[in-house]
Protein backbone atom coordinates (compact mmCIF):
# COMPACT_ATOMS: atom_id res chain seq x y z
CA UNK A 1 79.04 67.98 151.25
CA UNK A 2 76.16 70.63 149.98
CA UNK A 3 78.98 71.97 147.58
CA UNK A 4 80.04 68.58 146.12
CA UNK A 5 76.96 67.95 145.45
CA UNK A 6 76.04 70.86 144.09
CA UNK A 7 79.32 70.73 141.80
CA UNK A 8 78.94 67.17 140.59
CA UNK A 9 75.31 67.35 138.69
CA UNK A 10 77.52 70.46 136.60
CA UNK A 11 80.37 68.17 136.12
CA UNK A 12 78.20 64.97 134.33
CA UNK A 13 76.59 68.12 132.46
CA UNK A 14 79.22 70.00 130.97
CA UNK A 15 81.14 65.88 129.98
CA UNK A 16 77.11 65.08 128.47
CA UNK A 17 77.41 68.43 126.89
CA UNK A 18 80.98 67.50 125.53
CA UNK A 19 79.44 64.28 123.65
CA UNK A 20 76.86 65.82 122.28
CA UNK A 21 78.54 68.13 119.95
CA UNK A 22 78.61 67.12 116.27
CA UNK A 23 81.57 64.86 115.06
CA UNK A 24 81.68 68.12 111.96
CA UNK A 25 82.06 70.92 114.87
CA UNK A 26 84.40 68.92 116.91
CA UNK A 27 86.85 68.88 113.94
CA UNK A 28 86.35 72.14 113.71
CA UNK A 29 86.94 73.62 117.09
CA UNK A 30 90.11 71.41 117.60
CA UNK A 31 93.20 70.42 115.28
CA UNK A 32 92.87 66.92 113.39
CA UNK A 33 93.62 63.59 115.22
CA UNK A 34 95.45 62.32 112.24
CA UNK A 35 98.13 60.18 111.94
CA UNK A 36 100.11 62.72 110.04
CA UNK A 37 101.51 64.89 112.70
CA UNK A 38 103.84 66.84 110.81
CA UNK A 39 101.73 67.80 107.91
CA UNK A 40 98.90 68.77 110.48
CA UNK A 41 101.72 71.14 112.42
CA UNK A 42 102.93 72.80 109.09
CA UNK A 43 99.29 73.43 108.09
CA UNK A 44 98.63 75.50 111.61
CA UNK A 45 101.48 77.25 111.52
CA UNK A 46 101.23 78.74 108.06
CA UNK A 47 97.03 79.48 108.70
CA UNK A 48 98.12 80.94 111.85
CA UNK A 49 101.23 82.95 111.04
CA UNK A 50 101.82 83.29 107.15
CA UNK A 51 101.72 86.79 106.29
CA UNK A 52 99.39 86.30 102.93
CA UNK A 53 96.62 84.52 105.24
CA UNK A 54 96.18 81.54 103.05
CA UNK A 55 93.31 79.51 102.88
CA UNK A 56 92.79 75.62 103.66
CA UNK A 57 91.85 75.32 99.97
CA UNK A 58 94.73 77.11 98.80
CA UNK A 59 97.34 74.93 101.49
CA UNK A 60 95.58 71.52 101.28
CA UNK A 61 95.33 71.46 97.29
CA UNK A 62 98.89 72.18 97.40
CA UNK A 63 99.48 69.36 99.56
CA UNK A 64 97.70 66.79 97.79
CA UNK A 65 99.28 67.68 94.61
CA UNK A 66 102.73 67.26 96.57
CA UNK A 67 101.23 63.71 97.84
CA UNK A 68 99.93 62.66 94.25
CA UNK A 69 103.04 63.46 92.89
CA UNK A 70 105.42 60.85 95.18
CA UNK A 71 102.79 58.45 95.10
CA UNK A 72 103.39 58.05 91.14
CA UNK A 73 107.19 58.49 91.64
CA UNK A 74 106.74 55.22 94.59
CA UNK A 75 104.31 53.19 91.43
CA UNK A 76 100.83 54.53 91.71
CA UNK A 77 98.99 55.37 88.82
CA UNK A 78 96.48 57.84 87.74
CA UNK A 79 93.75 54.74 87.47
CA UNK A 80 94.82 53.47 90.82
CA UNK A 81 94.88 56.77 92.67
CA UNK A 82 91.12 58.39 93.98
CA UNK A 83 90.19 60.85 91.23
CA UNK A 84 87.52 62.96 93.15
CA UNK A 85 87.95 66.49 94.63
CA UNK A 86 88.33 67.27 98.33
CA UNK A 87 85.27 69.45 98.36
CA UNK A 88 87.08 71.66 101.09
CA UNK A 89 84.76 74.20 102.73
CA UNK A 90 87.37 76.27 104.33
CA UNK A 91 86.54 75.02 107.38
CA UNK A 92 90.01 74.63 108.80
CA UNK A 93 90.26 71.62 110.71
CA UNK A 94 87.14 69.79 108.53
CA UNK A 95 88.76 70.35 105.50
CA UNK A 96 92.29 68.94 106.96
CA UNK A 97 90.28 65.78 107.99
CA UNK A 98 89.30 65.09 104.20
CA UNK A 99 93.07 65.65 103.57
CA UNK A 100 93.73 62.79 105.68
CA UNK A 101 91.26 60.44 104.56
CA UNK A 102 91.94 61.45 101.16
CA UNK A 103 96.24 60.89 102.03
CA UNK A 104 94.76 57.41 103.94
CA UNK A 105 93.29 56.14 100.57
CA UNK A 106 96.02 56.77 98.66
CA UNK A 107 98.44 54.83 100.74
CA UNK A 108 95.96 51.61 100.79
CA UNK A 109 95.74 52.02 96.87
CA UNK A 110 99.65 52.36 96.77
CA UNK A 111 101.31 49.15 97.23
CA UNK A 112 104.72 50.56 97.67
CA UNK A 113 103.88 53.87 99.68
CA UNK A 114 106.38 55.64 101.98
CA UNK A 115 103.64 57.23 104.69
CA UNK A 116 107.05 59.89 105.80
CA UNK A 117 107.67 60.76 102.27
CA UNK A 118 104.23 61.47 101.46
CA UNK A 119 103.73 63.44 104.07
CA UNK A 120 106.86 65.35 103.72
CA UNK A 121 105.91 65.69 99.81
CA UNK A 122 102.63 67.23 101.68
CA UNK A 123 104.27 69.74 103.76
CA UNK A 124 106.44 70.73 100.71
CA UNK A 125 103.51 71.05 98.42
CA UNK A 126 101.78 73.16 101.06
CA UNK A 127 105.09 75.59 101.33
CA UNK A 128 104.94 75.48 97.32
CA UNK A 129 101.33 77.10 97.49
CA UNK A 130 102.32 80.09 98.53
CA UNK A 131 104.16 80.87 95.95
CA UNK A 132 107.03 82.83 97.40
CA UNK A 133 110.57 82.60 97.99
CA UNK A 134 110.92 82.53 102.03
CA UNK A 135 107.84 79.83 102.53
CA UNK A 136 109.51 76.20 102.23
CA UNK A 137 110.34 72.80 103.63
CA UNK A 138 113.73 71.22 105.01
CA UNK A 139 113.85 67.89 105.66
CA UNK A 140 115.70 66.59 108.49
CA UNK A 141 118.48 66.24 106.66
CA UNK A 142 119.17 69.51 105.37
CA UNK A 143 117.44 71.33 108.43
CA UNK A 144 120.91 70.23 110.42
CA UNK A 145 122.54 72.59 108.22
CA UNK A 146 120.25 75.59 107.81
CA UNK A 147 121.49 78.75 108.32
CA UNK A 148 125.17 77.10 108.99
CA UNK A 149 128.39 77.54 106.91
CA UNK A 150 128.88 74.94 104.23
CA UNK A 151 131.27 72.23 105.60
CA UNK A 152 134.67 71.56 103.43
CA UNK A 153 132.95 69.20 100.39
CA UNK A 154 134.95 67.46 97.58
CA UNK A 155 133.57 68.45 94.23
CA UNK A 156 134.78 70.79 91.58
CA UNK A 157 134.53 74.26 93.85
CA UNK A 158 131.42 76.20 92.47
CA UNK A 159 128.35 77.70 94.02
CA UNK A 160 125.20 76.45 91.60
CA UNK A 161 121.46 77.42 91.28
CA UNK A 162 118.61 77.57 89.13
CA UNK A 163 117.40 80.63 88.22
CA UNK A 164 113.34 79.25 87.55
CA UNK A 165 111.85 75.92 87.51
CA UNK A 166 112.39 75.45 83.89
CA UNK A 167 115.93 76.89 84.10
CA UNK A 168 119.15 74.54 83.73
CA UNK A 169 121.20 74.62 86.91
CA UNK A 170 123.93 77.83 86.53
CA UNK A 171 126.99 78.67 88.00
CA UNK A 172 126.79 81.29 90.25
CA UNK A 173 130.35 81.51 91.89
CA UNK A 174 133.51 79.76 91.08
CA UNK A 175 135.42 79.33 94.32
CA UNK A 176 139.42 80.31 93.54
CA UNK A 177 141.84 77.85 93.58
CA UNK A 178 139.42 74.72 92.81
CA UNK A 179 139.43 72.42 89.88
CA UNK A 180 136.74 74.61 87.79
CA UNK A 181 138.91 77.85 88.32
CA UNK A 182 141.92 75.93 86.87
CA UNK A 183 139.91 74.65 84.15
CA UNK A 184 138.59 77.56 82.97
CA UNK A 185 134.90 77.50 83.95
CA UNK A 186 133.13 80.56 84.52
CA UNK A 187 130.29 82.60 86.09
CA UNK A 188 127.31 82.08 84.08
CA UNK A 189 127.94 78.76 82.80
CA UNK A 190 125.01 76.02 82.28
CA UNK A 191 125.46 72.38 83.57
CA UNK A 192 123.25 70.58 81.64
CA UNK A 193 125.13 67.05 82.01
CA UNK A 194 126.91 65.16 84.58
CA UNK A 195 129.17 62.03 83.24
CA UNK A 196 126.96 61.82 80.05
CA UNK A 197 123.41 62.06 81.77
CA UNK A 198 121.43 64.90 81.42
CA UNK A 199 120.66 67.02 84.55
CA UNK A 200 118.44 70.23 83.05
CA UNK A 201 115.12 68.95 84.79
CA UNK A 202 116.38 68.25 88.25
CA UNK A 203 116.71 70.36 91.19
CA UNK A 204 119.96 72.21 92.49
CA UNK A 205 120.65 69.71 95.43
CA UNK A 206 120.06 66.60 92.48
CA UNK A 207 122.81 68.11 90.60
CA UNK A 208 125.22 69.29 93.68
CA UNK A 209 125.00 65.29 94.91
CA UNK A 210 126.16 64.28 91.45
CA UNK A 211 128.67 67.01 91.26
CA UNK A 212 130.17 66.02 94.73
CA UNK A 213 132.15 62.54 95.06
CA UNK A 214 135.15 61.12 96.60
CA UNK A 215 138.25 63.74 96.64
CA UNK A 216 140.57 62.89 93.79
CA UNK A 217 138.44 60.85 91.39
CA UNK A 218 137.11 62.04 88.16
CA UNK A 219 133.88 63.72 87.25
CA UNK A 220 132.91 64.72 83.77
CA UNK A 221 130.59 67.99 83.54
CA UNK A 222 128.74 69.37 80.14
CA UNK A 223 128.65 73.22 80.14
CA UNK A 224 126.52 75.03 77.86
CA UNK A 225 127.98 79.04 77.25
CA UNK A 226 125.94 80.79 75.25
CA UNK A 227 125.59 78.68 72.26
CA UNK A 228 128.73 76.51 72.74
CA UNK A 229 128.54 73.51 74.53
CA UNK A 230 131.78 72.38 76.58
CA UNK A 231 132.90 69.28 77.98
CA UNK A 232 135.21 69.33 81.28
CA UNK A 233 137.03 66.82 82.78
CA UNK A 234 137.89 67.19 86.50
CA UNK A 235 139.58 65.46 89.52
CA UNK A 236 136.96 66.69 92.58
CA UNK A 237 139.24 68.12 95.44
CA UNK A 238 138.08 69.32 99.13
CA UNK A 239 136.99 72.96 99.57
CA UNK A 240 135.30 75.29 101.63
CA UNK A 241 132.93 78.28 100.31
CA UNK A 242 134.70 81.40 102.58
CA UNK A 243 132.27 83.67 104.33
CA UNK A 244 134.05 86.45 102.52
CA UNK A 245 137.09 87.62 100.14
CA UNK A 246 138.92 90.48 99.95
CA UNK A 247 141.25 91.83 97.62
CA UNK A 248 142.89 94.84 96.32
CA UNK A 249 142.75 96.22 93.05
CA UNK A 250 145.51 97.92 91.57
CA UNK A 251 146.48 99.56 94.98
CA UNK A 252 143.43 101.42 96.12
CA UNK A 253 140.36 99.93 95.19
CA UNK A 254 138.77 97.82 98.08
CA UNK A 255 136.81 94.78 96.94
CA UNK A 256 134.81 92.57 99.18
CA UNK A 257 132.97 89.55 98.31
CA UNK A 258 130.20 88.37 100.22
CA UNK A 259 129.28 84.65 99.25
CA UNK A 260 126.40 84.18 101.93
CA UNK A 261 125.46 85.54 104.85
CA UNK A 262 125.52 83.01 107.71
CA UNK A 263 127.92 82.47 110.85
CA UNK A 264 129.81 85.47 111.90
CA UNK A 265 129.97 86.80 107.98
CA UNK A 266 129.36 90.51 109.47
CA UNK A 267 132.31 90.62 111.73
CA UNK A 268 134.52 88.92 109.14
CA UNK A 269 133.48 91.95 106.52
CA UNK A 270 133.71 94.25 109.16
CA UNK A 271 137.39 93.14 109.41
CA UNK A 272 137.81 93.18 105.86
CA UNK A 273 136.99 97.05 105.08
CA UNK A 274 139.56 97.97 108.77
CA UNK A 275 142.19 95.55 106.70
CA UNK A 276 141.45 97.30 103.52
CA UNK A 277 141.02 100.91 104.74
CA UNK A 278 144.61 100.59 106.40
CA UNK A 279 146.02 98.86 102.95
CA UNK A 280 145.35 102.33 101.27
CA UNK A 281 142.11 101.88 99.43
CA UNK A 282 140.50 104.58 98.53
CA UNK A 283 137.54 103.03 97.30
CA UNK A 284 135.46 100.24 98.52
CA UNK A 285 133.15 97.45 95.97
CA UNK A 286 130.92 95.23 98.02
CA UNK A 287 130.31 92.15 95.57
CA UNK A 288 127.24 90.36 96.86
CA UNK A 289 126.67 88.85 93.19
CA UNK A 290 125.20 85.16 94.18
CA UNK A 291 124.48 86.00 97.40
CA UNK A 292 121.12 84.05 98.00
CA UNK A 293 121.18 85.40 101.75
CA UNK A 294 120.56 83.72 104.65
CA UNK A 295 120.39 85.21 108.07
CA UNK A 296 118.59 88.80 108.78
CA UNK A 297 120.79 89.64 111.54
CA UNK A 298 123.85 89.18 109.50
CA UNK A 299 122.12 91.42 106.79
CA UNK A 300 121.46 94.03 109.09
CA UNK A 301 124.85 94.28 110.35
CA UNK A 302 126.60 94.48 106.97
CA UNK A 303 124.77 97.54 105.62
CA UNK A 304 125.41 99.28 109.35
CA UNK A 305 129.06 98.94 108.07
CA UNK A 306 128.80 101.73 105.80
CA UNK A 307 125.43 103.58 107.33
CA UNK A 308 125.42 105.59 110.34
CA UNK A 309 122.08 105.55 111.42
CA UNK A 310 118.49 105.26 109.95
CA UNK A 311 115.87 102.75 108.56
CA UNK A 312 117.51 100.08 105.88
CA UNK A 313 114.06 98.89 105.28
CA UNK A 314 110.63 98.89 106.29
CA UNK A 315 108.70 95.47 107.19
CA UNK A 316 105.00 95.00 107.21
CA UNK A 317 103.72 91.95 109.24
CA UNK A 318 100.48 89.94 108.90
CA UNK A 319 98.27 92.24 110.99
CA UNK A 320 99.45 95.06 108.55
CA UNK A 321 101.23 97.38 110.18
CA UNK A 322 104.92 98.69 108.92
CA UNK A 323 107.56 98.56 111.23
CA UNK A 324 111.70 100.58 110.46
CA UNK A 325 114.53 97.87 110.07
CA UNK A 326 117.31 100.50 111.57
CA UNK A 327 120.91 99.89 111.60
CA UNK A 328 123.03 98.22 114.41
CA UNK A 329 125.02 100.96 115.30
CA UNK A 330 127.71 98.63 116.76
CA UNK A 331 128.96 97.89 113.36
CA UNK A 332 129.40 101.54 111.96
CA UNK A 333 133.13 102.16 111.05
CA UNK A 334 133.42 105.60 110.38
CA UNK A 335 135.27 105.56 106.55
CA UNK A 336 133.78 107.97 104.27
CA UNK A 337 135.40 106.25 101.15
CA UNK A 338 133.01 105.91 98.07
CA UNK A 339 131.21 102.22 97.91
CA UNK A 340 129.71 100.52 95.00
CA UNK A 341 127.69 97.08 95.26
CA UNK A 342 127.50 94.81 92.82
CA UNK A 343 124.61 92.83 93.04
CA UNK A 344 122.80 90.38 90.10
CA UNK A 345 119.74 88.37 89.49
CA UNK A 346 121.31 85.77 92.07
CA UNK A 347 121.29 88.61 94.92
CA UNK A 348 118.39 87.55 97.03
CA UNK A 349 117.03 88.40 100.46
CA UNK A 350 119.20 89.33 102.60
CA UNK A 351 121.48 90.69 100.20
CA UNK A 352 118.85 92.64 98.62
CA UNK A 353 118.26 94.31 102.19
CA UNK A 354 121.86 95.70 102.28
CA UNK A 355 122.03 96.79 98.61
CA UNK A 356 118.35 98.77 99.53
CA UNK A 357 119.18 100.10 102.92
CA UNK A 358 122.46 101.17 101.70
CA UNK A 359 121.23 102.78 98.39
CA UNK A 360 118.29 104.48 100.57
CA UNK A 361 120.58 106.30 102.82
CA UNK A 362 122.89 107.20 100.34
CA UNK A 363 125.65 105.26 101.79
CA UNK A 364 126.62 104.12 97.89
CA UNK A 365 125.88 103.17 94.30
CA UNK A 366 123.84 100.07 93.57
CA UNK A 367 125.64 98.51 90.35
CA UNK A 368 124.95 95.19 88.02
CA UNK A 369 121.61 93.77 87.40
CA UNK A 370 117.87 93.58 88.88
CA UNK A 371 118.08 91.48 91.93
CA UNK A 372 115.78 88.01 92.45
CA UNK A 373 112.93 89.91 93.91
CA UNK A 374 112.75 87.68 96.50
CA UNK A 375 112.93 89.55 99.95
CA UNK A 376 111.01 88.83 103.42
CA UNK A 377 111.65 87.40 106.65
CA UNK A 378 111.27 83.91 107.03
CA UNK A 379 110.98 82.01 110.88
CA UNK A 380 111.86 78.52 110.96
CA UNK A 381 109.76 76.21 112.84
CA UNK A 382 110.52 73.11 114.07
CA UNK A 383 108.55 70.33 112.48
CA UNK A 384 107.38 66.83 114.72
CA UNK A 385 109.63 65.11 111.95
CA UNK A 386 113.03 66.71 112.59
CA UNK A 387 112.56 69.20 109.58
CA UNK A 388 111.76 72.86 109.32
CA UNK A 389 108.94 75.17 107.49
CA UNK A 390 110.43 78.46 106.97
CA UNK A 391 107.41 80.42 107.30
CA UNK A 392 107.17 84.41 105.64
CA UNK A 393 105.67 86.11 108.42
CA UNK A 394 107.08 89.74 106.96
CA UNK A 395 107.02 91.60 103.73
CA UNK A 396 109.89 94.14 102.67
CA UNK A 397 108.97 97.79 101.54
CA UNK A 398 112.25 99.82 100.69
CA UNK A 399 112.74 102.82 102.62
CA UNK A 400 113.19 105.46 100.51
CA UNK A 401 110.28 104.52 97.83
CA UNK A 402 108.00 101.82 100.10
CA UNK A 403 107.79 99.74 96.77
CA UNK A 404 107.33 95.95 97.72
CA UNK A 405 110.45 94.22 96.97
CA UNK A 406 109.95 90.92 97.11
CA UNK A 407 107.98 89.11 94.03
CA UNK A 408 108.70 88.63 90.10
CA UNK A 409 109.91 91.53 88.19
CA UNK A 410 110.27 93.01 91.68
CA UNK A 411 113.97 93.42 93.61
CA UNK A 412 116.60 96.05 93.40
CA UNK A 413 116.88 97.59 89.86
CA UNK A 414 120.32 99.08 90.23
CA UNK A 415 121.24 102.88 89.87
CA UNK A 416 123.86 101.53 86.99
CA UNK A 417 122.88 98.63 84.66
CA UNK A 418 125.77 97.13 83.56
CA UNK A 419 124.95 93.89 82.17
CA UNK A 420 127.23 90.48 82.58
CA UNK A 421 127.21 88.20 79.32
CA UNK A 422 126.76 84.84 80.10
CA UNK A 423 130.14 82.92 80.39
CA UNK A 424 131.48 86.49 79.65
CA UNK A 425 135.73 86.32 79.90
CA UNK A 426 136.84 89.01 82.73
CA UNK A 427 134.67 90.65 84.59
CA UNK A 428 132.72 93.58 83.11
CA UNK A 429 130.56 94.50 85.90
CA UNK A 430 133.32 94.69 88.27
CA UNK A 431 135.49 96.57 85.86
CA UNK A 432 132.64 99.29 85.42
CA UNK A 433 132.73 99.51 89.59
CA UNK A 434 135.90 99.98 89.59
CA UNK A 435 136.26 102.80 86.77
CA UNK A 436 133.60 104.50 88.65
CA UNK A 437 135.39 104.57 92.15
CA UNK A 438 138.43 105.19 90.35
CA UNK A 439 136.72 108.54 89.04
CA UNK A 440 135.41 109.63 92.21
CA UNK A 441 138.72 109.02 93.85
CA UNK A 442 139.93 111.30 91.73
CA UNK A 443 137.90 113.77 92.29
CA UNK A 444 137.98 113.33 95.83
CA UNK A 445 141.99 113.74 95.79
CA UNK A 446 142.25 116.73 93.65
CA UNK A 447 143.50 120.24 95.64
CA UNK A 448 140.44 122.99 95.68
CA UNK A 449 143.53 125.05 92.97
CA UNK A 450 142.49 122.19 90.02
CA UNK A 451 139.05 122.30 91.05
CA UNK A 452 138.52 125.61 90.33
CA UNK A 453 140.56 125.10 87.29
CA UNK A 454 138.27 122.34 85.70
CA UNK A 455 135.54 124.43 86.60
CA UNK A 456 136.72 127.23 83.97
C-alpha cells in the first residue's frame, strides 16, 4: 500500500506533465495526426533513410507543387487556390502539419477534389524533389507489377521511353516477330502521335495505354526519324518482352540480349552463354542497349558470369561509409572467350553495374554510347495506400576509378564510342562488336609459327 501510493502521485505527474507541453513541441516530438497517412509515411521514410538527407523544405515544397498541380487538373484555379507560402521552419513534424492544413484548404476550395489523388500527387511530388532516378512513387496499380516480368500485352511489340521530360517518347527495343518488326519500325524512332492525336507531352505509361488495345484491331502510330515523319498502320497482336535472346552470328560470335533484369533473367543468361559456348562461339556480345534495370541481385549475378572474383562496384550509404559490391561466385562459368557489351543512353542502373564491374575487372570491352547516369540502389517501401516509394538509400562509385556514376553527364562512357544514328537501318554498333571479337578471335586462333611471323 506504501508503494502504490508512493507510485500514484508520479503517475498524475508525469500525465500533468504530458498536457503541459506546447501544442508546437508536441508536433514536433511525434509524427503528424493527419488525415493523410500515406503522404505522412513517405515523408518519414525519405527524412529518415534517403541517402541525400533532404530537408522538410526541400520534400514538402515538392509535395505541394505535386498537390497544386492535380488540384488544377480536378478544376481549381490559381484565384481559388491559397496563394501564401508554407513558412516551413525545418522543424520536421511542424512543418508537415502546415502541409496538411495547407492540403486541407485546398480541398475545401476545390469543389471537385480527389483527397487519394492529391495525396498520391503529394507523395510523387515529394519523390520528384530529389531529383534522382531511383527516388519515386508507384501507385497501387503499378506497385503489383514492380520488379515482375511484363505479362503477354496486345500492342504493336516495342519497348518505349523518354529520354528527358521534354523528350518525345522513343523506341527503345523492337520485340522480333511483332507488328512493328514486320512493318519496318526501328530502334530510335519518335512516336509523336497515336491515331491522329499528338502524344510528345505525355508520359511513357500515357502513351503505352494508347499504344495497347484489343488484339487484332487497328492502331495508327506517327513516327518521326530524323527529319522524316512516318505514318504506320498496325493490327496490335499479343506478345511477351523475353527476359533474354540469344543468337549466333555467322557461326561463332555469341550475342546475348538482355531486355531487363527481373525474374530469374541471371539464370536464363547464364544458360544462354553454356548454350552458346557449346554452339562454337568464339566470341561473346552482351547487348544490354535499353536495359533500364531493375533488380540488384539479378545485376550482380550477370556480371559474376564473366568475373571470377572481386568488387563490381563500390556503394556508399547515408552515414557515408563505402562498402565492395563483390561477385556471386555461384554464377562464374569458367569461358575465357573475349566479351564486348553494348550498352546506350537507355542502359540504366542495373545495367550500368554490370557494364562497370565487368569493365573494372577487365572481364571485357564496354562498347556504344554514355549510359543514363542513373545508378543507385533503391528499397521499396510499402505505402498505407497499397503503393510503393522506392527510396535511394545508396550511391554507386565504380571500382576501378570511384567516380560517382549516377547523375547527368555521369554513367558509363564506353572504352569504344561507336555512335547509333537515330532510326539508323542495320545495326552499326553491333556490327563494330562484332568486327572487334572477330579480330581478337583471330588472333586468339592463330599457331605461335604466324605469330612470330606477323611479328617480323
Amino acid at each position: 500500500m506504501i508503494r502504490l501510493r508512493t507510485l500514484l502521485p508520479l503517475v498524475a505527474f508525469v500525465a500533468a506533465a504530458c498536457s503541459l507541453v506546447p501544442a508546437e513541441l508536441q508536433r514536433e516530438l511525434l509524427p503528424s495526426n493527419t488525415a493523410y497517412k500515406t503522404a505522412e509515411a513517405a515523408y518519414q521514410v525519405l527524412i529518415e533513410r534517403h541517402v541525400d538527407k533532404p530537408t522538410s523544405q526541400t520534400l514538402l515544397t515538392g509535395a505541394l507543387g505535386g498537390v497544386v498541380t492535380e488540384a488544377k487538373r480536378e478544376g481549381a484555379s490559381d484565384s481559388t487556390l491559397p496563394s501564401a507560402g508554407l513558412n516551413l521552419t525545418g522543424s520536421t513534424w511542424s512543418d508537415f502539419a502546415k502541409f496538411s492544413d495547407r492540403v486541407d484548404a485546398i480541398v475545401a476550395t476545390t469543389p471537385n477534389a480527389d483527397k487519394t489523388l492529391l495525396e498520391r500527387a503529394a507523395v510523387d511530388g515529394m519523390a520528384k524533389s530529389m531529383n534522382e532516378c531511383h527516388t519515386y512513387y508507384l501507385d497501387p496499380t503499378r506497385a503489383r507489377n514492380f520488379n515482375q516480368p511484363q505479362p503477354p500485352v496486345s500492342g504493336i511489340g516495342v519497348t518505349i521511353n523518354k529520354p528527358s521530360p521534354d523528350a518525345p517518347i522513343e523506341v527503345v527495343r523492337v520485340i522480333p516477330g511483332t507488328p512493328a518488326q514486320r512493318a519496318g519500325i526501328r530502334n530510335g524512332d519518335k512516336i509523336v502521335t497515336v491515331d491522329g492525336v499528338d502524344v510528345t507531352n505525355l508520359q511513357t505509361e500515357e502513351v503505352a495505354n494508347k499504344v495497347k488495345g484489343p488484339e487484332g484491331s487497328a492502331v495508327t502510330v506517327g513516327i518521326l526519324r530524323g527529319q522524316e515523319t512516318l505514318s504506320f498502320t498496325l493490327n496490335r497482336a499479343r506478345f511477351s518482352v523475353p527476359l533474354e535472346t540469344d543468337t549466333l552470328i555467322d557461326g561463332n560470335i555469341g550475342r546475348i540480349e538482355v531486355p531487363q533484369l527481373v525474374g530469374a533473367v541471371a539464370d536464363e543468361v547464364s544458360s544462354a552463354v553454356k548454350r552458346l559456348n557449346a554452339n562454337g562461339a568464339g566470341g561473346l556480345v552482351l547487348d544490354l542497349r535499353g536495359d533500364p534495370g531493375g533488380d540488384l541481385s539479378a545485376a550482380v549475378d550477370i556480371a559474376s558470369i564473366f568475373v571470377r572474383q572481386g568488387t563490381l562496384v563500390y556503394q556508399t550509404g547515408r552515414d557515408g561509409n563505402r562498402t565492395p559490391l563483390d561477385v556471386n561466385r555461384r554464377f562464374y562459368i569458367d569461358s575465357p572467350k573475349p566479351l564486348v557489351v553494348l550498352v546506350d543512353k537507355h542502359s540504366a542502373s542495373g545495367a550500368e553495374i554490370i557494364a562497370a564491374g565487368i569493365r573494372a575487372n577487365g572481364a571485357g570491352l564496354v562498347m556504344g554510347t554514355q549510359t543514363a547516369g542513373c545508378v543507385g540502389t533503391g528499397q521499396p517501401r510499402d505505402l498505407p495506400d497499397g503503393g510503393l516509394l522506392l527510396v535511394t538509400i545508396t550511391k554507386i562509385q565504380d571500382a576501378k576509378t570511384g567516380a560517382d556514376l549516377n547523375g547527368p553527364g555521369k554513367g558509363i562512357v564506353p572504352d569504344q564510342v561507336v555512335d547509333q544514328p537515330t532510326g539508323a537501318q542495320g545495326d552499326p554498333q553491333l556490327d563494330a562488336a562484332v568486327a572487334y571479337l572477330r579480330t581478337k578471335v583471330a588472333r586468339s586462333s592463330a599457331s605461335p609459327e604466324m605469330l612470330s611471323m606477323r611479328a617480323a
